[in-house]
PDB file of N, CA and C in Angstrom:
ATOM      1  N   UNK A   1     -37.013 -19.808  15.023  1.00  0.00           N
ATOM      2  CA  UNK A   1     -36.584 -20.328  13.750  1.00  0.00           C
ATOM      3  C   UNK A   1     -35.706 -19.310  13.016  1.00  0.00           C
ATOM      4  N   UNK A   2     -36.064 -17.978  13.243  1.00  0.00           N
ATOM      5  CA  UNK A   2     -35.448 -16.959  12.423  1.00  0.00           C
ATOM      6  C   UNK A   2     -34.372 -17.036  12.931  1.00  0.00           C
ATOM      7  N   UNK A   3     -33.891 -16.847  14.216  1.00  0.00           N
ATOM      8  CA  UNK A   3     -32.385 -16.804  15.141  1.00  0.00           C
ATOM      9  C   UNK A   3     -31.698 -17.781  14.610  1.00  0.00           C
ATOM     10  N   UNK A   4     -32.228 -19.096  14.724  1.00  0.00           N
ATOM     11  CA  UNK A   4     -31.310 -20.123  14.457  1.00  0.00           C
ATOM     12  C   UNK A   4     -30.847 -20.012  12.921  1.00  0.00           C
ATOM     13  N   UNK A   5     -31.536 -19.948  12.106  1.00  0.00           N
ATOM     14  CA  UNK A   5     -31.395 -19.695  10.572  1.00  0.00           C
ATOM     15  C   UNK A   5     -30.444 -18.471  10.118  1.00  0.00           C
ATOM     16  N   UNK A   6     -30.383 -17.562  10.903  1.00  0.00           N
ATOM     17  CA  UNK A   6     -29.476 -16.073  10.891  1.00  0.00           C
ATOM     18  C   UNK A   6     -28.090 -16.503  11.598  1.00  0.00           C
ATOM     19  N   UNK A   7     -28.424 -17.381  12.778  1.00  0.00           N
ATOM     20  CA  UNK A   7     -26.951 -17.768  13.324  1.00  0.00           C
ATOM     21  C   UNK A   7     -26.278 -18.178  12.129  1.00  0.00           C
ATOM     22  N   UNK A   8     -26.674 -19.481  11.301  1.00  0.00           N
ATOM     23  CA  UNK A   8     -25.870 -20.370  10.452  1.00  0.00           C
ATOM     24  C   UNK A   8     -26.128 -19.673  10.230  1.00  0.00           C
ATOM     25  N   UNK A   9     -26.492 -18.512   8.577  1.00  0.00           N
ATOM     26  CA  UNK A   9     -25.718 -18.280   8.190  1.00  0.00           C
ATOM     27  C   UNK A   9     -24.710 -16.858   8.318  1.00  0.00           C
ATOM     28  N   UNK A  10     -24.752 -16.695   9.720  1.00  0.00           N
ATOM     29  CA  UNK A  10     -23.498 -15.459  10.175  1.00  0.00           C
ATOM     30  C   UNK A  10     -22.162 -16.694  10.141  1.00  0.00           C
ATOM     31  N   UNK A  11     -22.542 -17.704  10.567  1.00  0.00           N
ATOM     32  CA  UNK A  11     -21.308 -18.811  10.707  1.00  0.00           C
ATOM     33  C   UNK A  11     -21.115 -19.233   9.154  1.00  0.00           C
ATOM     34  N   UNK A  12     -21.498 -19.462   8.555  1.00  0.00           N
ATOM     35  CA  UNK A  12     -21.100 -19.713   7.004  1.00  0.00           C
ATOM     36  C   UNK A  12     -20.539 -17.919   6.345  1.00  0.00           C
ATOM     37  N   UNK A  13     -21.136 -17.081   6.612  1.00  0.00           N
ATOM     38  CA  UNK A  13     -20.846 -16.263   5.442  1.00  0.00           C
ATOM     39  C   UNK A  13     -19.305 -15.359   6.019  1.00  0.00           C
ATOM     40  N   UNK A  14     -19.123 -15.424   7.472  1.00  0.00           N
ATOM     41  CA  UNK A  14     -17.630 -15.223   8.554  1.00  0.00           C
ATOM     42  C   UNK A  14     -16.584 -16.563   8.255  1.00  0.00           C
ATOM     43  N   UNK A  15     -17.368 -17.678   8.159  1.00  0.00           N
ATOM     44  CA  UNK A  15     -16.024 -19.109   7.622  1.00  0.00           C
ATOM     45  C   UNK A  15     -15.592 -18.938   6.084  1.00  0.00           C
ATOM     46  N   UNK A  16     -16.871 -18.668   5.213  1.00  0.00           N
ATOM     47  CA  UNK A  16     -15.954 -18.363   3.806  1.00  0.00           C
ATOM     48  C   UNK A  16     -15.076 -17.173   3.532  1.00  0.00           C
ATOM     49  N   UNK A  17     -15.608 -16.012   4.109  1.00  0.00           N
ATOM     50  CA  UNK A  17     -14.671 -14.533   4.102  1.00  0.00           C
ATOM     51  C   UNK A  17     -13.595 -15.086   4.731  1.00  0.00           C
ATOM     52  N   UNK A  18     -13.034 -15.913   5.985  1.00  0.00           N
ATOM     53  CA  UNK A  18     -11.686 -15.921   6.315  1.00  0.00           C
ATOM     54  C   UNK A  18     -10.893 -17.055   5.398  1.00  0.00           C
ATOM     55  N   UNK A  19     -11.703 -17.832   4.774  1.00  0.00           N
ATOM     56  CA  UNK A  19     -10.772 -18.679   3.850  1.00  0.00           C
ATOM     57  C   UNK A  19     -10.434 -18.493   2.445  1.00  0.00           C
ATOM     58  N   UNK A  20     -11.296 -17.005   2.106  1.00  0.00           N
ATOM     59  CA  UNK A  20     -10.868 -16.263   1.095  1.00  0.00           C
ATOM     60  C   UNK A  20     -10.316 -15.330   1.278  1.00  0.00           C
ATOM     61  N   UNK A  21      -9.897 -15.009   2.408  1.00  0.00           N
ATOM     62  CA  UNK A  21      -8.758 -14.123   2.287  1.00  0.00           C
ATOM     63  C   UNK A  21      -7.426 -14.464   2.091  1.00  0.00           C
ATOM     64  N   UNK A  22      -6.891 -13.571   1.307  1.00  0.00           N
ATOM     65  CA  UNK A  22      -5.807 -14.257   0.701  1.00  0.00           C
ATOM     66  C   UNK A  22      -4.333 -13.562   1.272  1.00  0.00           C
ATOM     67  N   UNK A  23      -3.307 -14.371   1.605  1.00  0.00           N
ATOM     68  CA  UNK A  23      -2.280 -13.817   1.682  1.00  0.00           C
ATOM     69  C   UNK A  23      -2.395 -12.779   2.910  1.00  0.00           C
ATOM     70  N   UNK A  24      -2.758 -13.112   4.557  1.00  0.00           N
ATOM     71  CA  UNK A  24      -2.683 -12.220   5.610  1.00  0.00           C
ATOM     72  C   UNK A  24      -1.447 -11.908   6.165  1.00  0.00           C
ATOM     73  N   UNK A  25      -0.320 -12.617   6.427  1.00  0.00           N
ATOM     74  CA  UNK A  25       1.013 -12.720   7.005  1.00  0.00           C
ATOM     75  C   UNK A  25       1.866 -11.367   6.123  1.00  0.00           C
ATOM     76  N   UNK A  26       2.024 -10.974   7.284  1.00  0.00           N
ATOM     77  CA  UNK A  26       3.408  -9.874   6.845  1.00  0.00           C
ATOM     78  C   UNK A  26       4.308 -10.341   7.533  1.00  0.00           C
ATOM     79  N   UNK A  27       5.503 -10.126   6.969  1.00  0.00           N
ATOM     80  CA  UNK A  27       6.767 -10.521   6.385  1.00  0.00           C
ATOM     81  C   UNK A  27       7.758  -9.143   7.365  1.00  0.00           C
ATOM     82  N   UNK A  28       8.758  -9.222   8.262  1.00  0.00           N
ATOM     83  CA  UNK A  28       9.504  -7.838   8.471  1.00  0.00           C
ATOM     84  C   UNK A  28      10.323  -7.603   7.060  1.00  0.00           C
ATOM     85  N   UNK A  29      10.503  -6.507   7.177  1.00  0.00           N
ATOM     86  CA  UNK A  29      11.504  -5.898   5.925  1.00  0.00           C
ATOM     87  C   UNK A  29      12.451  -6.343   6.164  1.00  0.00           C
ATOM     88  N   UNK A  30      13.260  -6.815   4.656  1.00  0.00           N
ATOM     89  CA  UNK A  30      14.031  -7.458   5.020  1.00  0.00           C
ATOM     90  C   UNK A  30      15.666  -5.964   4.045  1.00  0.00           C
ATOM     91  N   UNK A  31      16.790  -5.891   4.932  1.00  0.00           N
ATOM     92  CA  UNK A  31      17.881  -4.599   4.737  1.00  0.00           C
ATOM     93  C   UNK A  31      18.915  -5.534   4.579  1.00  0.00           C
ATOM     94  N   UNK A  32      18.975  -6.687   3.755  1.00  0.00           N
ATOM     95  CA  UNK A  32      20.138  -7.420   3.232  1.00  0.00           C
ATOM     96  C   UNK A  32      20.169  -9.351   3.254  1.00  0.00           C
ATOM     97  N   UNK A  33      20.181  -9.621   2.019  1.00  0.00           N
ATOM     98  CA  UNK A  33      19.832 -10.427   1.628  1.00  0.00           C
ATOM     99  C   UNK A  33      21.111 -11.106   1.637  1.00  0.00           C
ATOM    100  N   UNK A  34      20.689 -12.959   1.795  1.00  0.00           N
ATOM    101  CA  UNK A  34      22.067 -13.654   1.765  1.00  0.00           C
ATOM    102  C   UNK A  34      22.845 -14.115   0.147  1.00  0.00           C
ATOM    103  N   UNK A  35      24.220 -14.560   0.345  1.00  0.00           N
ATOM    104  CA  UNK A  35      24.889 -14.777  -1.143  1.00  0.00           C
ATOM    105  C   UNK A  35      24.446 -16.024  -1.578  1.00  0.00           C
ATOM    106  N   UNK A  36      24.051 -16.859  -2.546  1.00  0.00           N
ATOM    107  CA  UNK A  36      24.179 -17.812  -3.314  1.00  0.00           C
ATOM    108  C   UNK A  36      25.469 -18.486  -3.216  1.00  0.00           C
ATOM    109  N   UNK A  37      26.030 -19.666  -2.464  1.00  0.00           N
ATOM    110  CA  UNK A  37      26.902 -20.184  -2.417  1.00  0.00           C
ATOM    111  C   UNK A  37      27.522 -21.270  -3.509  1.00  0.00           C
ATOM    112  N   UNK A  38      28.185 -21.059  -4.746  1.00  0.00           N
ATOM    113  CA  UNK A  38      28.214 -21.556  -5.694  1.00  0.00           C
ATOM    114  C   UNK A  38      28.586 -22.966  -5.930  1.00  0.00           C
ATOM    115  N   UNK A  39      29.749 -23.237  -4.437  1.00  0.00           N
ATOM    116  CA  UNK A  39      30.471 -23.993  -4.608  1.00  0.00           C
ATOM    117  C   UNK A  39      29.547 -25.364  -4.344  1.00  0.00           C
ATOM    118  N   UNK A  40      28.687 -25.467  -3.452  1.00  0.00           N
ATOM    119  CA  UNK A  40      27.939 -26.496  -3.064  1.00  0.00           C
ATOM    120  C   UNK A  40      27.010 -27.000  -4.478  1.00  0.00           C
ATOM    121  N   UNK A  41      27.092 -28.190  -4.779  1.00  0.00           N
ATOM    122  CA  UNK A  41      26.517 -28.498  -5.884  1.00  0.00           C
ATOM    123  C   UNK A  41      25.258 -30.124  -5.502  1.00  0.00           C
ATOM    124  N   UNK A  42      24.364 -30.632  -5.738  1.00  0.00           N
ATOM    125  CA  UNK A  42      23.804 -31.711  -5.928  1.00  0.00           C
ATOM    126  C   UNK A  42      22.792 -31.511  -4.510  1.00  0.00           C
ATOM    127  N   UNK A  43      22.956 -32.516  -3.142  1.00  0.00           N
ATOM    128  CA  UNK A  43      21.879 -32.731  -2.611  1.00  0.00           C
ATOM    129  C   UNK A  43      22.640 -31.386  -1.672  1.00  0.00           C
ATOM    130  N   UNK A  44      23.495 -31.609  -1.565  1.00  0.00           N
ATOM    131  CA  UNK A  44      24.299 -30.509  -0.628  1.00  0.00           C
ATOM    132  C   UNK A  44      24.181 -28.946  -0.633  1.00  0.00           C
ATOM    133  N   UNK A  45      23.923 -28.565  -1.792  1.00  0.00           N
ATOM    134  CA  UNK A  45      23.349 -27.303  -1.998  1.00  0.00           C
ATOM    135  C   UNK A  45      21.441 -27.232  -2.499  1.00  0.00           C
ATOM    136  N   UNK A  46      21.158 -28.373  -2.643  1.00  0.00           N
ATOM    137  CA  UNK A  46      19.611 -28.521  -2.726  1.00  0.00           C
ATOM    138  C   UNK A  46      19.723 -27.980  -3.853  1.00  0.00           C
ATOM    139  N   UNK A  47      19.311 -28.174  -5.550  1.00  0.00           N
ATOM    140  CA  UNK A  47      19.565 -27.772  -6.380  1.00  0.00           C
ATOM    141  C   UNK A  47      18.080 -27.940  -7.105  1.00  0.00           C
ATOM    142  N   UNK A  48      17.645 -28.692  -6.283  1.00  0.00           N
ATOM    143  CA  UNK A  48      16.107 -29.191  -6.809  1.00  0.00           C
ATOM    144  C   UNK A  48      14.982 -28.441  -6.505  1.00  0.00           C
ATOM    145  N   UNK A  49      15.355 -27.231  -6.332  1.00  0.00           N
ATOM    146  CA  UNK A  49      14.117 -26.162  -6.225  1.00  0.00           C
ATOM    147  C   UNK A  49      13.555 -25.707  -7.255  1.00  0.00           C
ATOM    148  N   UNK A  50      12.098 -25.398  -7.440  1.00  0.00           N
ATOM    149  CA  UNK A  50      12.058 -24.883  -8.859  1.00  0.00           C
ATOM    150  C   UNK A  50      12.423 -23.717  -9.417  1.00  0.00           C
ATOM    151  N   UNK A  51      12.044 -24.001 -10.632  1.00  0.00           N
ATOM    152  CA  UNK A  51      13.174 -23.219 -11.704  1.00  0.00           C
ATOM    153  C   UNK A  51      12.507 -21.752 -11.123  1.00  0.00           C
ATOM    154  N   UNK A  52      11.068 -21.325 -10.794  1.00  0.00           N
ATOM    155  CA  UNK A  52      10.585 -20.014 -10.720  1.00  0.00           C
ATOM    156  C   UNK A  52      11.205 -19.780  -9.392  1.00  0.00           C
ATOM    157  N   UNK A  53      11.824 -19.880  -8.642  1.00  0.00           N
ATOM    158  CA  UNK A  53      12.721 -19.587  -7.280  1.00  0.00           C
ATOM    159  C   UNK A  53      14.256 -19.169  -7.691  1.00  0.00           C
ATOM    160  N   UNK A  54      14.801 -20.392  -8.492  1.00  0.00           N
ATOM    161  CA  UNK A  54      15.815 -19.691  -8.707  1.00  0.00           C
ATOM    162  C   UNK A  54      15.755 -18.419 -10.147  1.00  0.00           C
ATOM    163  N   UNK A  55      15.315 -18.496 -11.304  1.00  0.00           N
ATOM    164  CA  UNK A  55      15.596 -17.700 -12.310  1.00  0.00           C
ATOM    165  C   UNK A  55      14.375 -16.250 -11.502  1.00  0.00           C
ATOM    166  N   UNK A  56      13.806 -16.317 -10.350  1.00  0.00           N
ATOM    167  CA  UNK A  56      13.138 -15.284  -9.689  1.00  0.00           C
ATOM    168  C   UNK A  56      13.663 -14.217  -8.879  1.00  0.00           C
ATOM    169  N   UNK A  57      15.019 -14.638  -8.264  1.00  0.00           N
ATOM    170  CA  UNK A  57      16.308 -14.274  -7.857  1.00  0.00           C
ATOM    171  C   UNK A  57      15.461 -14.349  -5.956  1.00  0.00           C
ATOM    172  N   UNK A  58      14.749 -15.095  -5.799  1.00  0.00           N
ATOM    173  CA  UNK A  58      14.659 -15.058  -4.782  1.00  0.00           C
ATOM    174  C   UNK A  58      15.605 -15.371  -3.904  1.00  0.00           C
ATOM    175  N   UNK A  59      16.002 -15.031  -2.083  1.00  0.00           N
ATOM    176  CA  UNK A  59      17.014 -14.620  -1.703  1.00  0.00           C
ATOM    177  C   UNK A  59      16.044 -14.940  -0.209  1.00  0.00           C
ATOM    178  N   UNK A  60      16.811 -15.735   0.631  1.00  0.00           N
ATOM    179  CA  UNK A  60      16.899 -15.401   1.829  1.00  0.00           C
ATOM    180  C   UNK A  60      17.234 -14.010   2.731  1.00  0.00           C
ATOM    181  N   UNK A  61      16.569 -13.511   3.941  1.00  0.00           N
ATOM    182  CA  UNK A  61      16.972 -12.608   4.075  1.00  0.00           C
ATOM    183  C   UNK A  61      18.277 -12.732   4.857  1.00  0.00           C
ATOM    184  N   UNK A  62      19.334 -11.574   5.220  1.00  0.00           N
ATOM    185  CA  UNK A  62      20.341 -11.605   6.192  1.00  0.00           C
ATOM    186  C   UNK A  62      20.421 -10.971   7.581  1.00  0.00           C
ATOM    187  N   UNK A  63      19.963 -10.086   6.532  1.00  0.00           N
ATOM    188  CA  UNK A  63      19.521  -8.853   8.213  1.00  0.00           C
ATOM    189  C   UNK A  63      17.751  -8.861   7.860  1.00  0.00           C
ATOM    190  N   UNK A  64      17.075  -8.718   8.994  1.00  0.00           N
ATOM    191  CA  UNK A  64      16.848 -10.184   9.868  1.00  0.00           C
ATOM    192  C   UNK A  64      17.044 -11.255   9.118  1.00  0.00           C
ATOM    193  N   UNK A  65      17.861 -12.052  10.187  1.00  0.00           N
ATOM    194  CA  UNK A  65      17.912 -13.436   9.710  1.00  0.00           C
ATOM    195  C   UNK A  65      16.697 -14.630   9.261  1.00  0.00           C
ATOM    196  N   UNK A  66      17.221 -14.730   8.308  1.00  0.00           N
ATOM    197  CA  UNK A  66      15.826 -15.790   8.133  1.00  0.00           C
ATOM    198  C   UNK A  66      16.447 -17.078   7.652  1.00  0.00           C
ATOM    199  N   UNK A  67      15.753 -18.024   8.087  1.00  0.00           N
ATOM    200  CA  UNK A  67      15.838 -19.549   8.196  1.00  0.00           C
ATOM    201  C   UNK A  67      15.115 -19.894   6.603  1.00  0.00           C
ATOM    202  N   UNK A  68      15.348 -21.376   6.366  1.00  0.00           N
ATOM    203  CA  UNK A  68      14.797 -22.395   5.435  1.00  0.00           C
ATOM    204  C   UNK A  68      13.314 -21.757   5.600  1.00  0.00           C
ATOM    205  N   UNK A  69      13.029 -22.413   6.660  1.00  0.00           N
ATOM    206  CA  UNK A  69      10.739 -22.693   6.728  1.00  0.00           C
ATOM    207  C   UNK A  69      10.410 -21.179   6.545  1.00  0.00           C
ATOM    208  N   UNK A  70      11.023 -20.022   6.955  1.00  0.00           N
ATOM    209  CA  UNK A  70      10.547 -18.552   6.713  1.00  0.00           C
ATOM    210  C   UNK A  70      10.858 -17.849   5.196  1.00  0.00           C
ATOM    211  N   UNK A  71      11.453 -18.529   4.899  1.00  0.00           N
ATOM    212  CA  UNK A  71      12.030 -17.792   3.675  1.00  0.00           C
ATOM    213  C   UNK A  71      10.971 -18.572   2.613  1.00  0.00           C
ATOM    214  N   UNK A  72      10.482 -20.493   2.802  1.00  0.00           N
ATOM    215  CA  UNK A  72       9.804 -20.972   1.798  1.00  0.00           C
ATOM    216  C   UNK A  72       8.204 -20.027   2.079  1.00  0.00           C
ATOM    217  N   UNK A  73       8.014 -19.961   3.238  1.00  0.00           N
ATOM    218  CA  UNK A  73       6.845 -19.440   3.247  1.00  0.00           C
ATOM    219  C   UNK A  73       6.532 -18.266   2.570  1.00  0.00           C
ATOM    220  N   UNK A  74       7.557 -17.371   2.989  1.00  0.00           N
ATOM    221  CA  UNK A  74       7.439 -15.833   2.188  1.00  0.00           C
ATOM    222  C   UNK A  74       6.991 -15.910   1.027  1.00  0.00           C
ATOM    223  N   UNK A  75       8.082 -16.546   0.019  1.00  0.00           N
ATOM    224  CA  UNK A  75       8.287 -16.799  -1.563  1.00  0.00           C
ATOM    225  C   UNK A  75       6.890 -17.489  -1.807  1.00  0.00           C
ATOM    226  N   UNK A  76       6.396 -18.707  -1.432  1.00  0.00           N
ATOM    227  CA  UNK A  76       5.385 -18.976  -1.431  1.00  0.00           C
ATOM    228  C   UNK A  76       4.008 -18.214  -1.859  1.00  0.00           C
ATOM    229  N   UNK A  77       4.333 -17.604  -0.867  1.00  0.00           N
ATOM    230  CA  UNK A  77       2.987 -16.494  -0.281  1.00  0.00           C
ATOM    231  C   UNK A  77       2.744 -15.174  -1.204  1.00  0.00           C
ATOM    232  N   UNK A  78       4.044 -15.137  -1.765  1.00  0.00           N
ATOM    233  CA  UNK A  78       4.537 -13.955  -2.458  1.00  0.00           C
ATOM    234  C   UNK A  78       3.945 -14.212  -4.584  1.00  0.00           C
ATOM    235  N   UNK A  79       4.451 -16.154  -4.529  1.00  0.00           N
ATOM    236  CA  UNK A  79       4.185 -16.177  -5.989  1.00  0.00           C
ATOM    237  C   UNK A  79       2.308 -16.489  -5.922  1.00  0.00           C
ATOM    238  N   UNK A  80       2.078 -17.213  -4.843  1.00  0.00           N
ATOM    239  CA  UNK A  80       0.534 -17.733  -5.630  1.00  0.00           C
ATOM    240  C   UNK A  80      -0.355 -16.851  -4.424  1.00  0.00           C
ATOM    241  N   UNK A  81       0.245 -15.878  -3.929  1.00  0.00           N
ATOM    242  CA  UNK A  81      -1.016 -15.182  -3.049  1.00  0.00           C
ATOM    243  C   UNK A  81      -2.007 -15.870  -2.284  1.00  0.00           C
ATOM    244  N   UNK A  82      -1.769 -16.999  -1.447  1.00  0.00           N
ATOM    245  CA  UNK A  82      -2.320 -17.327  -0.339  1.00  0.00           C
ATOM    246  C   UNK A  82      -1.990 -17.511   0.695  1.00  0.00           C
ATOM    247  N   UNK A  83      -2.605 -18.010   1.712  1.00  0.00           N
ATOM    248  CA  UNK A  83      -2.238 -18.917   3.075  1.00  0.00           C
ATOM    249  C   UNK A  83      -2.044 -20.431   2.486  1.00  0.00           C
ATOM    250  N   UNK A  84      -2.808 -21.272   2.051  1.00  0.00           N
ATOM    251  CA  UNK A  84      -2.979 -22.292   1.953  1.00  0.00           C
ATOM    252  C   UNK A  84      -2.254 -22.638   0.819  1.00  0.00           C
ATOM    253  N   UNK A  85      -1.382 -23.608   1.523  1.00  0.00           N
ATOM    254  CA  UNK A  85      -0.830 -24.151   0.817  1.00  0.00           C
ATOM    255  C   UNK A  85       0.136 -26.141   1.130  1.00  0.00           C
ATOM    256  N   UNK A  86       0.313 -26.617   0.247  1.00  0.00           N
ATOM    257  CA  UNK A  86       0.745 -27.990   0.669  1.00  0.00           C
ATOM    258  C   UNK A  86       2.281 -27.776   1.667  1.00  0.00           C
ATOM    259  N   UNK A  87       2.315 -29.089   2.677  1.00  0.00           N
ATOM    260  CA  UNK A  87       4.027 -28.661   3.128  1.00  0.00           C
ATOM    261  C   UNK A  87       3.553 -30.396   3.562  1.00  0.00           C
ATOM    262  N   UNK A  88       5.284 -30.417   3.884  1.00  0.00           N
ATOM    263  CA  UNK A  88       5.426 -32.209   3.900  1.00  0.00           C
ATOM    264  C   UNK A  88       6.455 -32.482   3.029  1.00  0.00           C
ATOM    265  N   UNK A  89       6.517 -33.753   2.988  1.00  0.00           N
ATOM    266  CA  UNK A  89       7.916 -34.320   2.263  1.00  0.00           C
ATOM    267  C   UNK A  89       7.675 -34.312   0.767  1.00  0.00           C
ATOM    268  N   UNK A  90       8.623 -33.740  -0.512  1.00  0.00           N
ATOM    269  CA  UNK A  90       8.501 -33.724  -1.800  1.00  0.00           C
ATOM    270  C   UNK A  90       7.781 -32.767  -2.178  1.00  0.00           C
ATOM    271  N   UNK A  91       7.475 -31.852  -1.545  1.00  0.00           N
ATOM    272  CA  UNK A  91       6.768 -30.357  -2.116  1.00  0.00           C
ATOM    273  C   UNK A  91       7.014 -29.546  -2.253  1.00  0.00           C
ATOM    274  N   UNK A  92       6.555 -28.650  -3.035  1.00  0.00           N
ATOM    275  CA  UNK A  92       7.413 -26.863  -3.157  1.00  0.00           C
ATOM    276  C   UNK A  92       7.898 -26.482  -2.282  1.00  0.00           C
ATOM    277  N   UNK A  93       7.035 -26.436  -0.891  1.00  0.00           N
ATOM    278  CA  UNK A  93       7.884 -25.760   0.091  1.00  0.00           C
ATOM    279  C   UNK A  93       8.813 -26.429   1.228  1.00  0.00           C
ATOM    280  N   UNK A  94       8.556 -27.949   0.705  1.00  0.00           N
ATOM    281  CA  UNK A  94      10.210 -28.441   1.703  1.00  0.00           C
ATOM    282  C   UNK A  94      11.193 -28.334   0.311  1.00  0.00           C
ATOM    283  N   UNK A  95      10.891 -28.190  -0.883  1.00  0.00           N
ATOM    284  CA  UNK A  95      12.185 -28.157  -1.719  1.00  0.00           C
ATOM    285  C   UNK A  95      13.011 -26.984  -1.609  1.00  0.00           C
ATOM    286  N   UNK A  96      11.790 -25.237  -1.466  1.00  0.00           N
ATOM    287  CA  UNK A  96      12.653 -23.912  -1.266  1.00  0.00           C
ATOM    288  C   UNK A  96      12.885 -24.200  -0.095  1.00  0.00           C
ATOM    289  N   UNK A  97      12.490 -24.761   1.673  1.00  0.00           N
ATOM    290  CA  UNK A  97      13.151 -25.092   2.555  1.00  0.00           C
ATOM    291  C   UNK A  97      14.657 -25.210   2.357  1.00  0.00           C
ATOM    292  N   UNK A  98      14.687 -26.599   1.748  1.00  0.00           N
ATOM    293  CA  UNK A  98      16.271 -26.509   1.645  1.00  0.00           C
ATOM    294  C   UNK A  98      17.128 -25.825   1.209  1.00  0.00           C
ATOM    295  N   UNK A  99      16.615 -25.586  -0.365  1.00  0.00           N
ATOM    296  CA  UNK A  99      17.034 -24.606  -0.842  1.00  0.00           C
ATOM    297  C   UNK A  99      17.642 -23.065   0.262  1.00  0.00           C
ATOM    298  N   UNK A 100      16.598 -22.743   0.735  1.00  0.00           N
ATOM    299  CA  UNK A 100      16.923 -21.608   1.803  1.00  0.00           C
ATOM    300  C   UNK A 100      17.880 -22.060   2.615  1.00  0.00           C
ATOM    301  N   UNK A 101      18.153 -22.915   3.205  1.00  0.00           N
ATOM    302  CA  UNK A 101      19.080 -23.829   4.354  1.00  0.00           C
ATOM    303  C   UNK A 101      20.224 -23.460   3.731  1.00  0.00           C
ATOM    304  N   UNK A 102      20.299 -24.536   2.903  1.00  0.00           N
ATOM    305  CA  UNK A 102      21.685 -25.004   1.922  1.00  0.00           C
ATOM    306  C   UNK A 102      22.688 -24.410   1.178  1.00  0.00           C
ATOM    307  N   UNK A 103      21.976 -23.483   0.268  1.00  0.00           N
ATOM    308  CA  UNK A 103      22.509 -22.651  -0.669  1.00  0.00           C
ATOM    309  C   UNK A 103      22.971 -21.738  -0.237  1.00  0.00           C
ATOM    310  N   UNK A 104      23.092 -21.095   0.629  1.00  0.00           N
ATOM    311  CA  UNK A 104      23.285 -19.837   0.676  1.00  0.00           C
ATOM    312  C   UNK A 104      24.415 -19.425   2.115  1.00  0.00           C
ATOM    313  N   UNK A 105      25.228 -18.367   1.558  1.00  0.00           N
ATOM    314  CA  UNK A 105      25.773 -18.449   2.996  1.00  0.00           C
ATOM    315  C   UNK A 105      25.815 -17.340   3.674  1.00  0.00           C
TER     316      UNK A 105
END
């Protein structure tokens, strides 16, 4: 009875420590960031990101290259300090997705 009772809870008190840990993913350094491409305006430059992305001066990287899905994740990860987070169509991080894609050259 004691074993079984000590198993659960080694399995409960190892499942909540890894889902409270917050924010595990490192990121490579990033030695040059991409430009803001001005000219692209509406769906074409994705303009619909939120306001804390752009007035944050967040920036794709250049050297290493980084894509849309790496760059939303970073920023992500960076403002609310977790792993967990929503992705899918109409959410923060397919909006900095594009944003990262689009904008920038």
């Amino acid at each position: 009875m004691k074993i079984i009772v000590s198993a659960i809870l080694a399995t409960f008190l190892t499942t909540s420590i890894a889902y409270a840990a917050p924010n595990t993913k490192v990121f490579p350094k990033c030695y040059e960031y991409k430009v803001r491409d001005t000219s692209k305006k509406g769906k074409e430059g994705a303009t619909d990101a939120p306001d804390w992305v752009k007035q944050g001066a967040y920036r794709p990287c250049k050297r290493p290259n980084e894509d849309g899905k790496t760059f939303a994740d970073r920023v992500i990860r960076q403002q609310y300090n977790t792993d967990n987070y929503q992705k899918g169509a109409s959410t923060e991080f397919s909006r900095i997705q594009k944003f990262g894609d689009r904008s920038f050259k």
